[in-house]
C-alpha atoms as a PDB file:
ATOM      1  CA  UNK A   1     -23.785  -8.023 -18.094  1.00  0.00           C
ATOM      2  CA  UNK A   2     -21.721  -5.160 -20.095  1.00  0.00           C
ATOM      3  CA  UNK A   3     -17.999  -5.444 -19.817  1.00  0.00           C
ATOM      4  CA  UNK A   4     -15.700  -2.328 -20.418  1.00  0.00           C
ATOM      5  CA  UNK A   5     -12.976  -4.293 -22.662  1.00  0.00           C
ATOM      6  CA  UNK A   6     -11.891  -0.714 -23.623  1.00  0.00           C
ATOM      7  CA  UNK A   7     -10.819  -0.251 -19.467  1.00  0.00           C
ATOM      8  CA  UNK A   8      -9.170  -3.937 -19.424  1.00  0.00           C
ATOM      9  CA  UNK A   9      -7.375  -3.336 -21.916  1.00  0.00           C
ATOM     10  CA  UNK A  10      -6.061   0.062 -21.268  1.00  0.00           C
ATOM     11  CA  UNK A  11      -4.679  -0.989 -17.857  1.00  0.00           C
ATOM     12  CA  UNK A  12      -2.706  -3.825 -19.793  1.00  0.00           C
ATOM     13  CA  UNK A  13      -1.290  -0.550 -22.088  1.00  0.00           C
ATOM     14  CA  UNK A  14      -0.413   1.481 -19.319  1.00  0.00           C
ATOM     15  CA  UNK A  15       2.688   2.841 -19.075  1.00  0.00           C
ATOM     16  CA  UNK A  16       4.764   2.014 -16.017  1.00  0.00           C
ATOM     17  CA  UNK A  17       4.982   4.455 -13.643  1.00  0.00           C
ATOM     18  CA  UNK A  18       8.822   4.311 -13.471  1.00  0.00           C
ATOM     19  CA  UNK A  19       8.440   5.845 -17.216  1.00  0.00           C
ATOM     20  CA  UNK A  20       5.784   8.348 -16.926  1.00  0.00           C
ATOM     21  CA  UNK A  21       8.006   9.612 -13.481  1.00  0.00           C
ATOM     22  CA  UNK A  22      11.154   9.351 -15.385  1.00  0.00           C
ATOM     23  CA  UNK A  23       9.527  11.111 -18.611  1.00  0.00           C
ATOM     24  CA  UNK A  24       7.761  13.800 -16.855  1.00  0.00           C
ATOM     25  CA  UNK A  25      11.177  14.698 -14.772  1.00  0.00           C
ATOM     26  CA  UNK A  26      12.915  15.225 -18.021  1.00  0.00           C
ATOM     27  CA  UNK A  27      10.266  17.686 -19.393  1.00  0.00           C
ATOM     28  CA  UNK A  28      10.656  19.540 -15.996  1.00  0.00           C
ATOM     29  CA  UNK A  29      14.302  19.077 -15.810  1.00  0.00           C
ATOM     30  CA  UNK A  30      14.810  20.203 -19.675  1.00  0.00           C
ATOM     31  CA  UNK A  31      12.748  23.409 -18.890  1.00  0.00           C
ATOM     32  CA  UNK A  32      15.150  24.417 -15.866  1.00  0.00           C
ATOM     33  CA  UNK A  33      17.867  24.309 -17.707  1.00  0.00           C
ATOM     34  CA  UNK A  34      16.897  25.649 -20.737  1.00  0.00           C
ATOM     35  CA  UNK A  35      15.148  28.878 -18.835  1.00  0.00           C
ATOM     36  CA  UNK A  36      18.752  28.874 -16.878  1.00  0.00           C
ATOM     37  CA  UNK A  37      20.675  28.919 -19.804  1.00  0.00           C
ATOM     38  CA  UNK A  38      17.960  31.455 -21.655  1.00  0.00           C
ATOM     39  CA  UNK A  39      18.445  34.129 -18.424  1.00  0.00           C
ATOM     40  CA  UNK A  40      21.943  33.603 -18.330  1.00  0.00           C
ATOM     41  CA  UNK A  41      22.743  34.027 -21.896  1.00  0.00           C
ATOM     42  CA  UNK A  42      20.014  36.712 -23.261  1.00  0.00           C
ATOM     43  CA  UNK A  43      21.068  39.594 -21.328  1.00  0.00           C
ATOM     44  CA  UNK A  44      24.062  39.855 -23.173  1.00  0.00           C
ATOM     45  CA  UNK A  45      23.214  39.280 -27.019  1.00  0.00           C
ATOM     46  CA  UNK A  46      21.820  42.487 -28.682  1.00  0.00           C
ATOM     47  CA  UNK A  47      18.123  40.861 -29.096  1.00  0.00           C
ATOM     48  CA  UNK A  48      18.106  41.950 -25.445  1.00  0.00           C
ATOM     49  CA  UNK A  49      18.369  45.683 -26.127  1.00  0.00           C
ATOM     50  CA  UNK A  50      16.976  46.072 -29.472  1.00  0.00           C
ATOM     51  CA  UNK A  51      13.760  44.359 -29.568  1.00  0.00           C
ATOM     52  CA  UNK A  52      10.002  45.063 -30.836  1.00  0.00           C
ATOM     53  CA  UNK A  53       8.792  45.889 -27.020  1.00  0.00           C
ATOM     54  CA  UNK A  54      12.154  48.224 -26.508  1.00  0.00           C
ATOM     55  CA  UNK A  55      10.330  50.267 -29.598  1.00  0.00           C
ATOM     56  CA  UNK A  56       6.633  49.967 -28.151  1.00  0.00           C
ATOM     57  CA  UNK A  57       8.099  51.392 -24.693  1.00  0.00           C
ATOM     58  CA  UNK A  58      11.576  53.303 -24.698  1.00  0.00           C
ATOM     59  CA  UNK A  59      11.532  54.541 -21.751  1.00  0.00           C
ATOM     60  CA  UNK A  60      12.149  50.783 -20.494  1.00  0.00           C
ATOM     61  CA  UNK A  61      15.392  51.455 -22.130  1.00  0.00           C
ATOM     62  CA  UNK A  62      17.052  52.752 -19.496  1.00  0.00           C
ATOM     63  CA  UNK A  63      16.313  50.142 -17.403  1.00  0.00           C
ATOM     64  CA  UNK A  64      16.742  47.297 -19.913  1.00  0.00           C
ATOM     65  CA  UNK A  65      20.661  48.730 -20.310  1.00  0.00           C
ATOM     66  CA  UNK A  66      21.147  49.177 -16.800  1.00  0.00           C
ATOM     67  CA  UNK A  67      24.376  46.313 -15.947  1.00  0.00           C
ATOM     68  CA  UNK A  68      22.999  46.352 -12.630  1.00  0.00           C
ATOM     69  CA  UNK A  69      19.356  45.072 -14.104  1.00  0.00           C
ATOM     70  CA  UNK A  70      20.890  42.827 -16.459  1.00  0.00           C
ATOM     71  CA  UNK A  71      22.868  41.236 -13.640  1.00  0.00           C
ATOM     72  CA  UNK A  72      20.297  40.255 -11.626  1.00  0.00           C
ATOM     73  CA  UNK A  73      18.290  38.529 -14.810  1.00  0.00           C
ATOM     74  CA  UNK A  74      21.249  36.670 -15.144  1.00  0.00           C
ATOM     75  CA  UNK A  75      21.187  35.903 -10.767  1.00  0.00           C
ATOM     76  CA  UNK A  76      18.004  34.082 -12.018  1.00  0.00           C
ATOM     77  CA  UNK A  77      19.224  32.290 -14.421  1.00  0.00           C
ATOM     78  CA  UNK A  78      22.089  30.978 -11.846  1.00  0.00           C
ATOM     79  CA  UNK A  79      19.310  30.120  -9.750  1.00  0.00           C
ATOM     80  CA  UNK A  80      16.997  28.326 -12.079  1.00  0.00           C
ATOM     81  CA  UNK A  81      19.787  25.826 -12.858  1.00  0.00           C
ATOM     82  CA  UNK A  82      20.489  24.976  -9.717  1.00  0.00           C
ATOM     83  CA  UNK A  83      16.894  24.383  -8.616  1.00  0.00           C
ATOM     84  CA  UNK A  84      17.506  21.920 -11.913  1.00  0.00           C
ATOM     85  CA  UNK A  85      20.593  20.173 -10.742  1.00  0.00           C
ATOM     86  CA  UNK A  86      18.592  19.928  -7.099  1.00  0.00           C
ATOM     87  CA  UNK A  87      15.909  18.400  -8.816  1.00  0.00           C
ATOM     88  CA  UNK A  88      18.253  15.996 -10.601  1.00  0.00           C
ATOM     89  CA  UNK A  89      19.368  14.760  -7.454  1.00  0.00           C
ATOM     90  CA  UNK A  90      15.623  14.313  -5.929  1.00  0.00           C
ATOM     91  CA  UNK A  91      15.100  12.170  -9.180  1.00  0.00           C
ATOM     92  CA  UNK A  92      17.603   9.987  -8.817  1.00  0.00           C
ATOM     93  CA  UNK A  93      16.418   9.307  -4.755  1.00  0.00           C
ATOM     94  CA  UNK A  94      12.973   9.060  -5.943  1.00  0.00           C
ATOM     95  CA  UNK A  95      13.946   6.428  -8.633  1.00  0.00           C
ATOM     96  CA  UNK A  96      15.611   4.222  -6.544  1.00  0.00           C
ATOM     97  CA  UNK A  97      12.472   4.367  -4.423  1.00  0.00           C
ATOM     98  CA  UNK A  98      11.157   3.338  -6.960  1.00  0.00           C
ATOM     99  CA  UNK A  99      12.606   0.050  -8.192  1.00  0.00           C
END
Protein backbone atom coordinates (compact mmCIF):
# COMPACT_ATOMS: atom_id res chain seq x y z
CA UNK A 1 0.00 0.00 0.00
CA UNK A 2 1.35 3.69 -1.02
CA UNK A 3 1.47 6.13 1.81
CA UNK A 4 1.43 9.99 1.13
CA UNK A 5 4.33 10.88 3.79
CA UNK A 6 4.41 14.23 1.87
CA UNK A 7 0.38 14.81 3.32
CA UNK A 8 1.45 13.46 6.98
CA UNK A 9 3.84 15.47 7.19
CA UNK A 10 2.44 18.66 5.95
CA UNK A 11 -0.45 18.52 8.46
CA UNK A 12 2.32 18.23 11.27
CA UNK A 13 3.79 21.77 9.45
CA UNK A 14 0.67 23.45 9.36
CA UNK A 15 0.34 26.58 10.64
CA UNK A 16 -2.20 27.13 13.39
CA UNK A 17 -5.10 28.67 12.46
CA UNK A 18 -4.90 31.30 15.25
CA UNK A 19 -1.74 32.54 13.02
CA UNK A 20 -2.90 32.31 9.56
CA UNK A 21 -6.36 34.35 11.08
CA UNK A 22 -4.19 36.67 12.96
CA UNK A 23 -1.69 37.10 9.84
CA UNK A 24 -4.23 37.45 7.23
CA UNK A 25 -6.18 40.27 9.49
CA UNK A 26 -3.05 42.28 9.53
CA UNK A 27 -2.60 42.23 5.69
CA UNK A 28 -6.32 43.36 5.53
CA UNK A 29 -6.06 45.64 8.41
CA UNK A 30 -2.60 47.25 7.04
CA UNK A 31 -4.37 47.86 3.63
CA UNK A 32 -7.34 49.91 5.35
CA UNK A 33 -5.31 52.01 6.84
CA UNK A 34 -2.83 52.61 4.52
CA UNK A 35 -5.66 53.33 1.58
CA UNK A 36 -7.23 55.67 4.55
CA UNK A 37 -4.26 57.44 5.13
CA UNK A 38 -3.38 57.46 1.07
CA UNK A 39 -7.15 59.24 0.39
CA UNK A 40 -6.80 61.38 3.18
CA UNK A 41 -3.42 62.68 2.56
CA UNK A 42 -3.04 62.73 -1.48
CA UNK A 43 -5.57 65.22 -2.24
CA UNK A 44 -3.61 67.78 -0.81
CA UNK A 45 0.17 67.25 -1.95
CA UNK A 46 0.81 68.65 -5.50
CA UNK A 47 1.32 64.93 -7.05
CA UNK A 48 -2.48 65.21 -6.90
CA UNK A 49 -2.78 68.04 -9.43
CA UNK A 50 0.21 67.71 -11.48
CA UNK A 51 0.48 64.24 -12.56
CA UNK A 52 1.20 62.18 -15.94
CA UNK A 53 -2.79 61.41 -16.40
CA UNK A 54 -3.61 65.36 -15.54
CA UNK A 55 -1.33 65.83 -18.95
CA UNK A 56 -2.96 62.78 -20.94
CA UNK A 57 -6.53 64.39 -20.05
CA UNK A 58 -6.73 68.19 -18.95
CA UNK A 59 -9.89 68.65 -19.09
CA UNK A 60 -10.06 66.36 -15.80
CA UNK A 61 -8.39 69.36 -14.42
CA UNK A 62 -11.12 71.11 -13.51
CA UNK A 63 -12.51 68.54 -11.73
CA UNK A 64 -9.32 67.21 -10.12
CA UNK A 65 -8.98 71.05 -8.48
CA UNK A 66 -12.43 71.28 -7.59
CA UNK A 67 -12.22 71.53 -3.20
CA UNK A 68 -15.54 70.16 -3.36
CA UNK A 69 -14.09 66.85 -5.36
CA UNK A 70 -11.11 66.70 -3.36
CA UNK A 71 -13.23 66.69 -0.22
CA UNK A 72 -15.13 63.92 -0.83
CA UNK A 73 -11.79 61.69 -1.82
CA UNK A 74 -10.73 62.59 1.40
CA UNK A 75 -14.74 61.48 2.96
CA UNK A 76 -13.33 58.10 1.69
CA UNK A 77 -10.45 58.05 3.16
CA UNK A 78 -12.33 58.89 6.67
CA UNK A 79 -14.36 56.05 5.85
CA UNK A 80 -11.85 53.44 4.90
CA UNK A 81 -10.21 53.83 8.33
CA UNK A 82 -12.94 53.37 10.17
CA UNK A 83 -14.15 50.24 8.37
CA UNK A 84 -10.28 49.41 9.65
CA UNK A 85 -10.69 50.28 13.26
CA UNK A 86 -14.29 48.23 12.94
CA UNK A 87 -12.47 45.47 11.71
CA UNK A 88 -9.93 45.73 14.52
CA UNK A 89 -12.53 45.29 16.91
CA UNK A 90 -14.20 42.11 15.00
CA UNK A 91 -10.56 40.67 15.30
CA UNK A 92 -10.12 40.93 18.60
CA UNK A 93 -13.95 39.11 19.25
CA UNK A 94 -13.03 36.61 16.74
CA UNK A 95 -9.67 35.84 18.54
CA UNK A 96 -10.96 35.27 21.71
CA UNK A 97 -13.31 32.85 19.97
CA UNK A 98 -10.71 31.52 19.13
CA UNK A 99 -8.54 30.46 22.07
Amino acid sequence: MLSWPSLKSANRTRLPARILFWLQSALYLVYFFFVGLLLLCLPWFWIWENNYILYLYPQLRPLIANYFFKGGVLGLGIVNIMIGIQEIVHIRKNLQRLR
